[in-house]
N, C-alpha and C. Protein backbone atom coordinates (compact mmCIF):
# COMPACT_ATOMS: atom_id res chain seq x y z
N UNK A 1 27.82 6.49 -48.62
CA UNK A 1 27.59 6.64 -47.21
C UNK A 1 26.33 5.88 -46.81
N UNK A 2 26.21 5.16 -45.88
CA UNK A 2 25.20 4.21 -45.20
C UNK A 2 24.10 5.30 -44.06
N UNK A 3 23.15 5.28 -44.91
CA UNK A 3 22.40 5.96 -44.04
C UNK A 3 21.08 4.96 -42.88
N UNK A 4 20.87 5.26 -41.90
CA UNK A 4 20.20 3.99 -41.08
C UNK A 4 18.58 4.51 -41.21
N UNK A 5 18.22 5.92 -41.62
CA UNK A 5 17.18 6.25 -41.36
C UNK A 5 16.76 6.46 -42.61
N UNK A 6 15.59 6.05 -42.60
CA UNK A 6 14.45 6.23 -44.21
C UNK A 6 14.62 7.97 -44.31
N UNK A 7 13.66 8.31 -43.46
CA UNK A 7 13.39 9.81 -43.46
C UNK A 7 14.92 10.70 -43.95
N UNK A 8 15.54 10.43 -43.36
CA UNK A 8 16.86 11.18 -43.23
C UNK A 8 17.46 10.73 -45.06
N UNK A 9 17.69 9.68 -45.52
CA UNK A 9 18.03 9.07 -46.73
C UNK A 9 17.28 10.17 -47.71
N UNK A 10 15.71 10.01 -47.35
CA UNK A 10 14.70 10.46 -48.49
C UNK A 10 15.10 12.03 -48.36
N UNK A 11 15.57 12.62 -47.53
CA UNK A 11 15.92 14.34 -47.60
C UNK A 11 17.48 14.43 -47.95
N UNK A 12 18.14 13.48 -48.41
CA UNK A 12 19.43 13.79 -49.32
C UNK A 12 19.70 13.41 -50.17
N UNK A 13 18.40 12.20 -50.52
CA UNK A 13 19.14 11.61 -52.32
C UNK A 13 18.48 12.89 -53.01
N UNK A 14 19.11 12.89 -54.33
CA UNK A 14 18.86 13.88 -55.10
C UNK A 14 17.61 13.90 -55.51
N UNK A 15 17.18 14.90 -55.96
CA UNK A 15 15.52 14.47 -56.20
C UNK A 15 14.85 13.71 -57.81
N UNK A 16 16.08 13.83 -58.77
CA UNK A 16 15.79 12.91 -59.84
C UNK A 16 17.39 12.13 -59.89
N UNK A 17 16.91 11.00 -60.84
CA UNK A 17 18.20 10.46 -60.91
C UNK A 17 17.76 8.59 -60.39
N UNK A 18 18.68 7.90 -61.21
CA UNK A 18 17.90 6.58 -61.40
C UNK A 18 18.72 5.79 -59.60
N UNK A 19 17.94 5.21 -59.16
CA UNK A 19 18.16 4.16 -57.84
C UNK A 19 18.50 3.13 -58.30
N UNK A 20 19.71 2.36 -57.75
CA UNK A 20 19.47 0.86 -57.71
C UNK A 20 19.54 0.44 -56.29
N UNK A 21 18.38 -0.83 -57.28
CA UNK A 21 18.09 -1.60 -55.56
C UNK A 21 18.88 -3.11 -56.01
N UNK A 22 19.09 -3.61 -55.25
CA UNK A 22 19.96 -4.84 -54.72
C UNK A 22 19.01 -5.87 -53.70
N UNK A 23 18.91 -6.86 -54.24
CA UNK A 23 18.65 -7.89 -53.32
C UNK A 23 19.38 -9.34 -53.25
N UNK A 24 20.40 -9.08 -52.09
CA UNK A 24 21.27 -10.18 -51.89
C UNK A 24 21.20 -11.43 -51.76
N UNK A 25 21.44 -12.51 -52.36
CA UNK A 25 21.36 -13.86 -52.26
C UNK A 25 22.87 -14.61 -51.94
N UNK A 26 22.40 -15.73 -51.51
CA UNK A 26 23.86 -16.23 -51.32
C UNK A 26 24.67 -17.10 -52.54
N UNK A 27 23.39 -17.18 -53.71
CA UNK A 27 24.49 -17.95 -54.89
C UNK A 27 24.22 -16.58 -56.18
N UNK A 28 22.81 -15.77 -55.96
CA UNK A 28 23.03 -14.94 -56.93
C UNK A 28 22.62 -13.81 -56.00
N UNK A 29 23.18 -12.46 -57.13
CA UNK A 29 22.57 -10.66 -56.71
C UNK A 29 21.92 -10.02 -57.26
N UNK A 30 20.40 -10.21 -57.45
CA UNK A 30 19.37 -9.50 -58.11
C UNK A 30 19.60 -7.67 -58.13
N UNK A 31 19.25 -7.36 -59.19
CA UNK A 31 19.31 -5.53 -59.50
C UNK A 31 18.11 -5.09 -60.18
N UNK A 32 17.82 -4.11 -59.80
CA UNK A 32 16.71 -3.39 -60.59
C UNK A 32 17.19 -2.01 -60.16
N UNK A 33 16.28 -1.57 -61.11
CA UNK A 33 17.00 0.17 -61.36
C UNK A 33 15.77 1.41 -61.58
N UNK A 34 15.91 2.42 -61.05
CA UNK A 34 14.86 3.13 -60.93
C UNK A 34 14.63 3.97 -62.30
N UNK A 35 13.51 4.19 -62.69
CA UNK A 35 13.69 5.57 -63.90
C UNK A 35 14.00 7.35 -63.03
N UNK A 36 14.76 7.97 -64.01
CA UNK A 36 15.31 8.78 -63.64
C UNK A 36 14.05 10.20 -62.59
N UNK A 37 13.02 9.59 -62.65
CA UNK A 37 12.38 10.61 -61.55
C UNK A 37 11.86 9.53 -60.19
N UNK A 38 12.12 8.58 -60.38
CA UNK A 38 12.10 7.72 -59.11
C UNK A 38 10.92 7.19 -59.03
N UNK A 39 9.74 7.01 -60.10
CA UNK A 39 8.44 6.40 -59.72
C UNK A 39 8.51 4.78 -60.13
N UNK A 40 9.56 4.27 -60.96
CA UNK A 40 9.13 2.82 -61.55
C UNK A 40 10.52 1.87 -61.40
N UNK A 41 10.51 0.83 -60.93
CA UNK A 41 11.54 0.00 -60.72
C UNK A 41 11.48 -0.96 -61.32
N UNK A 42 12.50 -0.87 -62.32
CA UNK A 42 12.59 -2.35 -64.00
C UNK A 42 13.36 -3.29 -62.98
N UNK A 43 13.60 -4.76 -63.70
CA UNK A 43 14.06 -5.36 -63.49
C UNK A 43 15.42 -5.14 -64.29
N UNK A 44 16.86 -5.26 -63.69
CA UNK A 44 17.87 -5.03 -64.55
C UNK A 44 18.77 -6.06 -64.44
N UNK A 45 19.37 -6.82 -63.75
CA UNK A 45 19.96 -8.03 -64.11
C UNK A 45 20.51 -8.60 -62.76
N UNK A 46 21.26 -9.81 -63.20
CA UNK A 46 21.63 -10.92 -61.80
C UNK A 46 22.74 -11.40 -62.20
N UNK A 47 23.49 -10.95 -61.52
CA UNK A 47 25.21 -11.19 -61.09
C UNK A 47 24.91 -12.68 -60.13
N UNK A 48 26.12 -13.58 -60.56
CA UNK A 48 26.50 -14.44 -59.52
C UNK A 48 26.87 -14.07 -58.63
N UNK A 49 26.89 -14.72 -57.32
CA UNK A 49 27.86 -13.94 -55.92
C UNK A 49 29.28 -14.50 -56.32
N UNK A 50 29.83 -13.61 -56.00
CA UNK A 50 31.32 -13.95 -56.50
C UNK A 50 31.65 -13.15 -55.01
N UNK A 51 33.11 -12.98 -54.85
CA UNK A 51 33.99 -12.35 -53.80
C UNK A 51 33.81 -10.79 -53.71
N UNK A 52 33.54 -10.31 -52.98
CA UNK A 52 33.31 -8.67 -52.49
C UNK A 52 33.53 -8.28 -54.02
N UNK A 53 35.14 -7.77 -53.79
CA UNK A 53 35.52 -7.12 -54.96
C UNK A 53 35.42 -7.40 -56.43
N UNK A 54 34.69 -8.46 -56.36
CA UNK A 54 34.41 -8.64 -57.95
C UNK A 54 32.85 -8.04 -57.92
N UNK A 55 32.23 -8.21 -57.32
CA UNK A 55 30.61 -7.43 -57.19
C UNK A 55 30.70 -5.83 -57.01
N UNK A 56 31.73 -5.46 -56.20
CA UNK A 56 32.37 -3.69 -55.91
C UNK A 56 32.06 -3.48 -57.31
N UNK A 57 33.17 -3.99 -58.19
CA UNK A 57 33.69 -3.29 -59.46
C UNK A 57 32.68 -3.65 -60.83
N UNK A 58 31.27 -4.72 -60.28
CA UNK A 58 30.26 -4.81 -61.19
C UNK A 58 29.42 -3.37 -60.94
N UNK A 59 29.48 -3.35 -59.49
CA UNK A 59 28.43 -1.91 -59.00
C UNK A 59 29.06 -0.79 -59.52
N UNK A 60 30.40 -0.47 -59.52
CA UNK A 60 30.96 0.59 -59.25
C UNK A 60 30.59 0.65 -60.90
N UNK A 61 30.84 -0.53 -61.82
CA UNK A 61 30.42 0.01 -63.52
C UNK A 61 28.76 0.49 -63.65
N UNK A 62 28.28 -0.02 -62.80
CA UNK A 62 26.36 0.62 -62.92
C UNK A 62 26.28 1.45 -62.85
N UNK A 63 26.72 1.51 -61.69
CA UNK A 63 27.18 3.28 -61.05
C UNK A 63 27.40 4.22 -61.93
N UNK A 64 28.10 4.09 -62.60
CA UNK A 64 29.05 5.06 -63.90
C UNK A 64 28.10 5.14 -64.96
N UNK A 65 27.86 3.97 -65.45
CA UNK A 65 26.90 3.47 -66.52
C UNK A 65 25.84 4.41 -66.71
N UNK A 66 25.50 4.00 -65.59
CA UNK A 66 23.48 4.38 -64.95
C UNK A 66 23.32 5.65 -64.73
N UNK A 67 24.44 5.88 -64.19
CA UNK A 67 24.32 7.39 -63.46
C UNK A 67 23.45 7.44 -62.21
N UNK A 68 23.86 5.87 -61.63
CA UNK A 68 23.32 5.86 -60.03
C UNK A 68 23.33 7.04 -58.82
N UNK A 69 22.25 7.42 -58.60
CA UNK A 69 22.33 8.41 -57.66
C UNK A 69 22.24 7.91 -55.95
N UNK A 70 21.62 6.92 -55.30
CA UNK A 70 21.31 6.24 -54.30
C UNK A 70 21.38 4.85 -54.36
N UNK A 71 21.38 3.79 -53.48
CA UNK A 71 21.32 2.53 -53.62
C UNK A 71 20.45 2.27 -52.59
N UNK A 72 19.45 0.95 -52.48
CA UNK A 72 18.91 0.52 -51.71
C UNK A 72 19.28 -1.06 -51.78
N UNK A 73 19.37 -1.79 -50.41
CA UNK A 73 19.87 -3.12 -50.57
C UNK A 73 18.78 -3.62 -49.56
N UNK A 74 18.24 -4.99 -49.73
CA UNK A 74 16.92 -5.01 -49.33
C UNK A 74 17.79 -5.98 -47.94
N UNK A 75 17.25 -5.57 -46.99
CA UNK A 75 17.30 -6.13 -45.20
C UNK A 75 16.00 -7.58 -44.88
N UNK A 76 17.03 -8.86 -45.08
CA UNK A 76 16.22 -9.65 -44.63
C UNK A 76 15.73 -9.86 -43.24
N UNK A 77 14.82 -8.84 -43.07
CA UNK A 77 14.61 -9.42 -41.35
C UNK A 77 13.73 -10.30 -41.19
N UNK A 78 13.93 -10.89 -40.09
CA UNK A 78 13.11 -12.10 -39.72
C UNK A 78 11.81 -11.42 -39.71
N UNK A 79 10.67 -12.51 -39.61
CA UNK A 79 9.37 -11.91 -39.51
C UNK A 79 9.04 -11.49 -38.15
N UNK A 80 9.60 -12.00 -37.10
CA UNK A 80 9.71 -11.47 -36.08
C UNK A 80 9.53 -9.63 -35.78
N UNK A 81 10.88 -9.60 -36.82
CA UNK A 81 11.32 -7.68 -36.64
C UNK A 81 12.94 -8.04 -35.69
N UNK A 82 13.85 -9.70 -35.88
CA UNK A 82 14.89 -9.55 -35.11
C UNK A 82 15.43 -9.68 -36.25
N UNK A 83 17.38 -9.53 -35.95
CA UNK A 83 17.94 -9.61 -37.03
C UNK A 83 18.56 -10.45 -36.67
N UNK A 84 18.51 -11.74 -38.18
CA UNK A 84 19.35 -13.18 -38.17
C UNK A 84 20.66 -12.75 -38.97
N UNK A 85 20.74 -14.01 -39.08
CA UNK A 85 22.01 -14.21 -39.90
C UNK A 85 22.27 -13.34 -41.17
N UNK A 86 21.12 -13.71 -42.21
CA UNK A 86 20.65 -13.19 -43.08
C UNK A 86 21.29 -11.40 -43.48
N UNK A 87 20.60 -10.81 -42.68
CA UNK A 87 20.64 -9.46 -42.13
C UNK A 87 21.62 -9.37 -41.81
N UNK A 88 22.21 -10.06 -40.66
CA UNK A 88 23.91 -9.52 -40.48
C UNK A 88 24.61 -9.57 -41.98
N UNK A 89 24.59 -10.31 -42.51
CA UNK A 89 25.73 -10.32 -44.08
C UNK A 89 24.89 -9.21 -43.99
N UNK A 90 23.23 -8.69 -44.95
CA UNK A 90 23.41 -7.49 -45.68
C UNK A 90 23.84 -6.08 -44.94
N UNK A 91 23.26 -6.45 -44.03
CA UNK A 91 24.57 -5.27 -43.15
C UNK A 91 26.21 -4.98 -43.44
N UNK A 92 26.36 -6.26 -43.21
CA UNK A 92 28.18 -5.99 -43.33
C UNK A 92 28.40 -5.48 -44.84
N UNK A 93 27.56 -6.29 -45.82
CA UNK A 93 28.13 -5.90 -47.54
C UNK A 93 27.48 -4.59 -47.79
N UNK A 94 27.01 -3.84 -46.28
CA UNK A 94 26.38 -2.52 -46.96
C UNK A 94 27.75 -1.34 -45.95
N UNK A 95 28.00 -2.16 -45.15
CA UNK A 95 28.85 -1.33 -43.94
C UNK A 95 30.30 -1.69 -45.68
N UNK A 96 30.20 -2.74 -45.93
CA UNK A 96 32.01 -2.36 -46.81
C UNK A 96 31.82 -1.53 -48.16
N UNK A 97 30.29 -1.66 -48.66
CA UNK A 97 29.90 -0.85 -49.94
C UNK A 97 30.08 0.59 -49.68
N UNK A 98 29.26 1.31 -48.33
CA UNK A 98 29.50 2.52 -48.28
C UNK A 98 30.98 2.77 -48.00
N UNK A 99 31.90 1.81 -47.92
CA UNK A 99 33.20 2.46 -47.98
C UNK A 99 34.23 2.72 -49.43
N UNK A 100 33.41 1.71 -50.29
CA UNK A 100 33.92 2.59 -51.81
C UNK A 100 33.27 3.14 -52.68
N UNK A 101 32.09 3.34 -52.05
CA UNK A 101 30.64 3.90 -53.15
C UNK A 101 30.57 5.01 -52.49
N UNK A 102 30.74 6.54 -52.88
CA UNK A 102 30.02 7.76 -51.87
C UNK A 102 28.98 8.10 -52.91
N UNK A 103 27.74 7.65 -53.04
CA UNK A 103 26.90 7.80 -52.64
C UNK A 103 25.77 7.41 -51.96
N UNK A 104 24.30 7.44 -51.17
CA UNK A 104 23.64 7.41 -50.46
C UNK A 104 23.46 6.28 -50.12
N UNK A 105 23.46 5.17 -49.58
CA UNK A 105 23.14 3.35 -49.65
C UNK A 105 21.56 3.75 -47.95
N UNK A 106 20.79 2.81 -48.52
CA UNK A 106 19.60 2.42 -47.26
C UNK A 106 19.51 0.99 -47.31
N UNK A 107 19.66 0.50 -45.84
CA UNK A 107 19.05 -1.24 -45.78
C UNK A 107 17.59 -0.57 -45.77
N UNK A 108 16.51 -1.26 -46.74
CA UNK A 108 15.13 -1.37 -46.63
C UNK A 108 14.80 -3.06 -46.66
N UNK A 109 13.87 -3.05 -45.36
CA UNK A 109 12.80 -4.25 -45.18
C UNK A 109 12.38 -4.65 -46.35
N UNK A 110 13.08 -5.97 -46.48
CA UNK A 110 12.46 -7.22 -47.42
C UNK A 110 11.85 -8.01 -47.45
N UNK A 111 11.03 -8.15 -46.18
CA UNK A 111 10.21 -9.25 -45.58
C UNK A 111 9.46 -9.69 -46.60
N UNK A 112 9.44 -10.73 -47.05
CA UNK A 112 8.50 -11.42 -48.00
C UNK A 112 8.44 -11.37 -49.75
N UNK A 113 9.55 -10.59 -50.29
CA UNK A 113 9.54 -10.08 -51.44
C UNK A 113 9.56 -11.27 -52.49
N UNK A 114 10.44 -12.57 -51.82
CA UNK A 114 10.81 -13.22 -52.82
C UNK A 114 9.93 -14.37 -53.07
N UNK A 115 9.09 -14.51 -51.64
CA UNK A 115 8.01 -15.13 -51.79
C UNK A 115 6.72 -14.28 -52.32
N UNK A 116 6.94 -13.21 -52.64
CA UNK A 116 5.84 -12.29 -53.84
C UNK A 116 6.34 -12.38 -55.01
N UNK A 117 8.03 -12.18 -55.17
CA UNK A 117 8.48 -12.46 -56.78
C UNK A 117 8.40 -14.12 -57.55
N UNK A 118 7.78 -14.73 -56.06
CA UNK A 118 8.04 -16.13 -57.01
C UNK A 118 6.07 -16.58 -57.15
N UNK A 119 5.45 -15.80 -56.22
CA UNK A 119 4.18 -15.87 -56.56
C UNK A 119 3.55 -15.18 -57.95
N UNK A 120 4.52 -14.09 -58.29
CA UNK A 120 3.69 -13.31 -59.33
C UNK A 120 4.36 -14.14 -60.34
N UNK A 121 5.85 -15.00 -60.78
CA UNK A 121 6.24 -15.80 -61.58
C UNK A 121 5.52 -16.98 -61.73
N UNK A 122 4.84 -17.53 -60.81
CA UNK A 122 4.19 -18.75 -60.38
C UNK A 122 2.65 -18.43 -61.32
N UNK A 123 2.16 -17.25 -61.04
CA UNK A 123 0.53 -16.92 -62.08
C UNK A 123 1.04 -16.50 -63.26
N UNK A 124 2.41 -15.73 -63.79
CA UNK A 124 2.74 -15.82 -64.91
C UNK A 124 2.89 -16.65 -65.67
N UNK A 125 3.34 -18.44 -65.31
CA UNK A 125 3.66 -19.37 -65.92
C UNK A 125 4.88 -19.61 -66.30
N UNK A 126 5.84 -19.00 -65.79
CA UNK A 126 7.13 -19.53 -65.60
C UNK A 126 7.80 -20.47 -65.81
N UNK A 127 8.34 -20.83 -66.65
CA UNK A 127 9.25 -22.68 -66.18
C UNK A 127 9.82 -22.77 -64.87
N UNK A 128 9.94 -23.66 -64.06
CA UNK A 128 10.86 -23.36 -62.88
C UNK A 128 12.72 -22.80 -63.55
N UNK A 129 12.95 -23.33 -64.88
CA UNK A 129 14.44 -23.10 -64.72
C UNK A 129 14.14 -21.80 -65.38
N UNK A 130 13.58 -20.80 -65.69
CA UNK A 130 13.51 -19.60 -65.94
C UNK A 130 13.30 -18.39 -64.84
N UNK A 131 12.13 -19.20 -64.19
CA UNK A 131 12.27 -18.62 -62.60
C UNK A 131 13.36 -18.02 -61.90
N UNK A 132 13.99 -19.70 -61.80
CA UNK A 132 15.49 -19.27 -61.38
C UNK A 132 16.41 -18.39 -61.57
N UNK A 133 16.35 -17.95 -62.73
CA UNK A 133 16.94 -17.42 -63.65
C UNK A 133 17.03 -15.55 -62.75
N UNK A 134 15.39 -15.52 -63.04
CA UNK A 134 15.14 -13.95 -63.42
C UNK A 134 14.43 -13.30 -61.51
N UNK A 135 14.17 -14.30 -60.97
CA UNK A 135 13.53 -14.23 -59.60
C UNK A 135 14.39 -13.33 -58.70
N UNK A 136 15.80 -13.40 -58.60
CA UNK A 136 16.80 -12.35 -58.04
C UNK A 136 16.23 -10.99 -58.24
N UNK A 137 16.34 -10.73 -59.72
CA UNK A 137 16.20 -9.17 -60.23
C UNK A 137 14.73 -8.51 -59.80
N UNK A 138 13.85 -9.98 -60.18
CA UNK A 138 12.23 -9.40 -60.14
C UNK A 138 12.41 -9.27 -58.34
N UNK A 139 13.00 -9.87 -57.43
CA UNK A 139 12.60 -9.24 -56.24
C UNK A 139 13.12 -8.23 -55.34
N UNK A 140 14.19 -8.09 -56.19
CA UNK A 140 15.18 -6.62 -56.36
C UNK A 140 13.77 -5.10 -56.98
N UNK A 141 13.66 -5.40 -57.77
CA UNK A 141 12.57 -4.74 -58.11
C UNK A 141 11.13 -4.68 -57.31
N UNK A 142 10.71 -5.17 -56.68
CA UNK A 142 9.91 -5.16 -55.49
C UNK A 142 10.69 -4.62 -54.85
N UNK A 143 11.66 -4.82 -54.18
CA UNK A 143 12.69 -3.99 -52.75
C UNK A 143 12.41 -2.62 -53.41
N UNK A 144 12.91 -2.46 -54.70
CA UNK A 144 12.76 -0.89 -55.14
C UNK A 144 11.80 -0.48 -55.26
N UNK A 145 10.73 -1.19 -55.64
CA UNK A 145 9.28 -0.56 -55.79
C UNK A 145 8.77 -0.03 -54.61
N UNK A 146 8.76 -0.99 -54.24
CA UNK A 146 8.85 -0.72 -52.12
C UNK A 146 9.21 0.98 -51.69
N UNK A 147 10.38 0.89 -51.87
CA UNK A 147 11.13 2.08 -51.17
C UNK A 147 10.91 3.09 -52.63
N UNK A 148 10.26 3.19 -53.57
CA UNK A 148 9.70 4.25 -54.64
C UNK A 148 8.63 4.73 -53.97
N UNK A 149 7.76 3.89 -53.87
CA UNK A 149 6.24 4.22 -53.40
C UNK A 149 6.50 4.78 -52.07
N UNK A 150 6.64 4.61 -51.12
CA UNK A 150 7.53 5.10 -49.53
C UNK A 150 7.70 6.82 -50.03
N UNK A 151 8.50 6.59 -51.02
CA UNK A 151 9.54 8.35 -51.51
C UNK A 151 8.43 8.74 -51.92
N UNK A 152 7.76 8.69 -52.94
CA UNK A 152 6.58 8.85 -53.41
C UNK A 152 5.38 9.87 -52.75
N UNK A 153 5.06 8.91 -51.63
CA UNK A 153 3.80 9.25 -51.25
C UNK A 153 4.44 10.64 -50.00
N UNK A 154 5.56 10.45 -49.68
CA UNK A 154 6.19 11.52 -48.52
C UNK A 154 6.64 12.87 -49.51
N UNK A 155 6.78 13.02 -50.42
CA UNK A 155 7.39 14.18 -51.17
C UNK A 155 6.21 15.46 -50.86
């Protein structure tokens, strides 16, 4: 189910139990995954974009796997605060997810993540073709860290 409100989300996911966060790209789909009391967000891996239903039935195995309790999918909004293009897709792939996933899904603000995941790769020393590689997941993991610390500090 697609919930629109932070507050409202944070008073029905369960109170332990691992998150994945999602940050959508248009050639790859970064994941990271929460530890089971919700304070730390790993980096967990990067799916190609492929067609809806082949990404459904990658999630729907995490899901099972993981023992996903909530999802967060990170909302590119413009820096503005309007919503582009961008944002419309993660909207729509969150409006068709909550229709075969029941449990909790939140768009959370991504503003700038991937230009932080490619800055903290950039002082790590990175190759660029390794970057490439792992930059999806690491800013998937920021989106989640994001919305950990948020849950966190409100409990």
């Amino acid at each position: 189910m697609m919930i629109n409100d932070s507050k409202q989300f944070r008073e029905i996911i369960p109170y332990k139990g691992p998150i994945l966060g999602i940050d959508l790209g248009t050639k790859r789909i970064g994941m990271a995954i929460s530890d089971i009391n919700q304070k730390i967000a790993s980096p967990f891996k990067v799916e190609e974009s492929k067609n809806f239903s082949e990404i459904l039935n990658v999630l729907k195995k995490i899901r099972i796997d993981r023992d996903i309790c909530s999802v967060i999918v990170g909302d590119p909004i413009n820096m503005d605060g309007s919503i582009g293009p961008k944002s419309q897709s993660s909207r729509s792939f969150v409006n068709n997810l909550s229709k075969e996933i029941n449990i909790p899904i939140l768009l959370w603000d991504e503003r700038l993540t991937t230009v932080s995941a490619e800055r903290s790769l950039l002082e790590a020393d990175i190759s660029r073709k390794k970057r490439q590689q792992i930059i999806d997941k690491i800013a998937a993991s920021i989106i989640l860290q994001s919305f950990l610390d948020y849950l966190n500090t409100k409990k």
